[in-house]
C-alpha atoms as a PDB file:
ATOM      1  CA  UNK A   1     100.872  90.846 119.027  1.00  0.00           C
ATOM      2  CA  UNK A   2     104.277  90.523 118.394  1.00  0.00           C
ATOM      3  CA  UNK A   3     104.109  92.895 115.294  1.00  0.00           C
ATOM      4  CA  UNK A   4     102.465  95.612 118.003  1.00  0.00           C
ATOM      5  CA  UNK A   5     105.409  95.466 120.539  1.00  0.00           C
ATOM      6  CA  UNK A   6     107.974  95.590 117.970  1.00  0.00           C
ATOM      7  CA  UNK A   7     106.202  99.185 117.015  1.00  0.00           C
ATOM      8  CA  UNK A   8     105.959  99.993 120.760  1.00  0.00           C
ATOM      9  CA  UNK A   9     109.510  99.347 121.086  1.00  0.00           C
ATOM     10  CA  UNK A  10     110.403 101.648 118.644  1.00  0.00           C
ATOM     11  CA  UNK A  11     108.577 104.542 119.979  1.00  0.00           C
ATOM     12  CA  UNK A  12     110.143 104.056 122.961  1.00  0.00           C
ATOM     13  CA  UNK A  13     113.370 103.799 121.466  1.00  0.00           C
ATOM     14  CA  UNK A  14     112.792 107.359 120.127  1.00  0.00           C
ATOM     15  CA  UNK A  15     111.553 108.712 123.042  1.00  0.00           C
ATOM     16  CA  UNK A  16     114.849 107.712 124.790  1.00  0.00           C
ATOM     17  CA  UNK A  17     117.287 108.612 122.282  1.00  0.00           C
ATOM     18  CA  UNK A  18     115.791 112.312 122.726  1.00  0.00           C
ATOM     19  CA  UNK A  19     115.970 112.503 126.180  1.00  0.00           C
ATOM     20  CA  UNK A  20     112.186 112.513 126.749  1.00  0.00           C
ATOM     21  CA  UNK A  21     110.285 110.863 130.312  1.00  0.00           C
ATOM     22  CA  UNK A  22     108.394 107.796 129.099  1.00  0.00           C
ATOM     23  CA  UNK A  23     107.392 105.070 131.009  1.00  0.00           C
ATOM     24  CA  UNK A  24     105.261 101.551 129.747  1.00  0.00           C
ATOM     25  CA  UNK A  25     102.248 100.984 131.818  1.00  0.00           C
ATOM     26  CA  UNK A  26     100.673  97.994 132.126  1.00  0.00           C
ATOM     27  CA  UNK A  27      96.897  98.399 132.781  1.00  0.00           C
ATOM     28  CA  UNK A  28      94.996  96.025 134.817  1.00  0.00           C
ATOM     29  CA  UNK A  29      95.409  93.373 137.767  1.00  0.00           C
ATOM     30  CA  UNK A  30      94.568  94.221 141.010  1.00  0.00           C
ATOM     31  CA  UNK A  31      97.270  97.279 142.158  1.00  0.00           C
ATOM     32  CA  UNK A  32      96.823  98.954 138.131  1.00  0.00           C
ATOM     33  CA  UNK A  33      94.194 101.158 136.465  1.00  0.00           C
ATOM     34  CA  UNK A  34      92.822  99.497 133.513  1.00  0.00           C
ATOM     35  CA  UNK A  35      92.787 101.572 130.000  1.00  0.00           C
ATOM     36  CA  UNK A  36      95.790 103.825 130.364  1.00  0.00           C
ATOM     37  CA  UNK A  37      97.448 104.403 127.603  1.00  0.00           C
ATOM     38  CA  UNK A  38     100.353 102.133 126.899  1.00  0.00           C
ATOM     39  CA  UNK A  39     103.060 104.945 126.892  1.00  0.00           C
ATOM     40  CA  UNK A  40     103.071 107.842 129.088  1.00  0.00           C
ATOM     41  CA  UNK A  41     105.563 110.759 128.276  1.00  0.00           C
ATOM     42  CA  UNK A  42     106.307 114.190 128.938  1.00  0.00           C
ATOM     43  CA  UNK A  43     108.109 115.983 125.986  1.00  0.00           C
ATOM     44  CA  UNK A  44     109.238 119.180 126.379  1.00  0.00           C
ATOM     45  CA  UNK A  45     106.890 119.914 128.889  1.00  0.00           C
ATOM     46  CA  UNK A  46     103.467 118.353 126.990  1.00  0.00           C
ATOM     47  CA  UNK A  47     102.293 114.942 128.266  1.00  0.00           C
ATOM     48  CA  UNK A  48     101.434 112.763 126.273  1.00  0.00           C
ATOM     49  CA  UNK A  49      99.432 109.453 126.163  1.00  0.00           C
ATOM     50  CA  UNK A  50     100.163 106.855 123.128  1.00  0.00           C
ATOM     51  CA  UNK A  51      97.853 103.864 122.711  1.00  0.00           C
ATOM     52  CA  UNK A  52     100.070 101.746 120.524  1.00  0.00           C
ATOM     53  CA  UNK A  53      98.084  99.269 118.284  1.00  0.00           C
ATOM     54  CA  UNK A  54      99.240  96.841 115.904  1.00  0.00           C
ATOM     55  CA  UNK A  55      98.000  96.784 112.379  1.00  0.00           C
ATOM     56  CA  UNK A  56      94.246  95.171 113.107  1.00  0.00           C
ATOM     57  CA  UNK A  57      93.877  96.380 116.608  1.00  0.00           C
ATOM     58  CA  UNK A  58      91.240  98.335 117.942  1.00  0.00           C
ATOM     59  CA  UNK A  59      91.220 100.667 121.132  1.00  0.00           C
ATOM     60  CA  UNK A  60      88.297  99.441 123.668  1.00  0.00           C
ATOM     61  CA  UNK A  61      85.978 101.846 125.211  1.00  0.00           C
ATOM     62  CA  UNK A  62      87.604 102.293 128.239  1.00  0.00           C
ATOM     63  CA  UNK A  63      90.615 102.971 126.049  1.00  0.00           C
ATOM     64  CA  UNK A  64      89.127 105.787 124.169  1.00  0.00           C
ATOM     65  CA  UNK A  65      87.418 107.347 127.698  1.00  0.00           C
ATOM     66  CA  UNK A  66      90.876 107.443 129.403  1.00  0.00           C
ATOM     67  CA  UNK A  67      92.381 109.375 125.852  1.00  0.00           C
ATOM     68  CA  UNK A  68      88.923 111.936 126.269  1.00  0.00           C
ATOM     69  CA  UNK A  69      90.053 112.448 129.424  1.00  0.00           C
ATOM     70  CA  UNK A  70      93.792 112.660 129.060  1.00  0.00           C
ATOM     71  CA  UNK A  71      92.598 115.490 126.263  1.00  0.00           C
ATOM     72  CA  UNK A  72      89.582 117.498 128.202  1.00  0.00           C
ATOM     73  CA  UNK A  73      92.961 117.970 130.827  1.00  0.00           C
ATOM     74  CA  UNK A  74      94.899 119.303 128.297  1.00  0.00           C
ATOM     75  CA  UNK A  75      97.376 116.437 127.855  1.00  0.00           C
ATOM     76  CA  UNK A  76      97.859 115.107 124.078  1.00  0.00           C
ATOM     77  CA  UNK A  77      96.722 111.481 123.160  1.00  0.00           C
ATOM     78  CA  UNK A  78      97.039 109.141 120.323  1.00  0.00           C
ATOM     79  CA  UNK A  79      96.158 105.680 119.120  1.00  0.00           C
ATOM     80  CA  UNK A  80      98.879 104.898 116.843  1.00  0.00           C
ATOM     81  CA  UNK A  81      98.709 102.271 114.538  1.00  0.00           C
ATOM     82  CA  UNK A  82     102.916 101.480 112.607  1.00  0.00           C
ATOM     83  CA  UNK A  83     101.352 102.896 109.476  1.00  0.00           C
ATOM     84  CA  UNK A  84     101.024 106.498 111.635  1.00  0.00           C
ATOM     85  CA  UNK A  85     104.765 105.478 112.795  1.00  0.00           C
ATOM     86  CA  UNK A  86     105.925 108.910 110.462  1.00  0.00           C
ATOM     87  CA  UNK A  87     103.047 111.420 111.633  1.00  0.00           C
ATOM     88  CA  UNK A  88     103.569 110.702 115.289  1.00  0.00           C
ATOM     89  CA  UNK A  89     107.036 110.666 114.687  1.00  0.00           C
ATOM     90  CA  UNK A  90     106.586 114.569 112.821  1.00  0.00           C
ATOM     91  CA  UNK A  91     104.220 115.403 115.889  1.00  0.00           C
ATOM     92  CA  UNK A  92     107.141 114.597 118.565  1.00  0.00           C
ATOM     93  CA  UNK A  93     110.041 116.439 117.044  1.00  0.00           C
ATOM     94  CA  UNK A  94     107.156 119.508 116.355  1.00  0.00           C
ATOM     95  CA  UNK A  95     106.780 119.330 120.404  1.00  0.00           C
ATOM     96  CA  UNK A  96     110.504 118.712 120.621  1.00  0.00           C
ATOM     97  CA  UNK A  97     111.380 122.142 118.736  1.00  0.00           C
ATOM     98  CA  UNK A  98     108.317 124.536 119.519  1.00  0.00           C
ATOM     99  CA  UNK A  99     106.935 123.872 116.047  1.00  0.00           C
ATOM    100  CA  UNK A 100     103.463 121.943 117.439  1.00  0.00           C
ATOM    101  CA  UNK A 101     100.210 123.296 116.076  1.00  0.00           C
ATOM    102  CA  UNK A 102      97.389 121.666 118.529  1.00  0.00           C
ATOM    103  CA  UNK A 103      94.856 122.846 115.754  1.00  0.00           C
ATOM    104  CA  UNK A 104      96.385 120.095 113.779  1.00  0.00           C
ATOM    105  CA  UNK A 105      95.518 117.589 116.554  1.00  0.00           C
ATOM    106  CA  UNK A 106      93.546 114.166 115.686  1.00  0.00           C
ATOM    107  CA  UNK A 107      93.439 111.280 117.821  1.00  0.00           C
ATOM    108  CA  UNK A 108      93.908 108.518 115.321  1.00  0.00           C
ATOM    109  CA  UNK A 109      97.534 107.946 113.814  1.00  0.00           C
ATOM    110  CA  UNK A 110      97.234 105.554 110.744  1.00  0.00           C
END
């Protein structure tokens, strides 16, 4: 676990020293919807939803409905794994400076 917030940490990190809306959501409890994505962020005007996973974890099903949804609405989702740290990272600064190609879209960062 610890391994998995270190990674979300650093995404964050990015997504703060470039200016970009983020906020950590905590799913679940009694005043929370469960499966939302662990990061929510709006950069340069595309929101996005980032599952963050650590190197063995695995997104649940309500997880993966909540990305299919985030997606059928138009919004960009990903369940990034640190070894997808560099593609995520490519797919950000492509939103940041026009240069994003949603044909070149998958879900999975690994």
């Amino acid at each position: 676990m610890a391994e998995e917030k270190l990674f979300e940490n650093k995404i964050k990190q990015w997504l703060h020293d470039h200016e970009c809306y983020h906020i950590k959501y905590w799913g679940g409890g009694q005043f929370t919807k469960s499966g939302v994505p662990d990061i929510l962020a709006c950069v340069n005007g595309y929101f996005i939803g980032i599952e963050v996973k650590g190197p063995r974890g695995r997104a649940n099903a309500l997880q993966k409905y909540n990305l299919k949804k985030i997606r059928e609405s138009g919004g960009l989702c990903y369940i990034v794994y640190p070894s997808g740290w560099e593609s995520l990272r490519e797919i950000l600064e492509g939103l940041l400076h026009g240069r994003f190609n949603r044909d070149d879209e998958r879900e999975v960062l690994k």
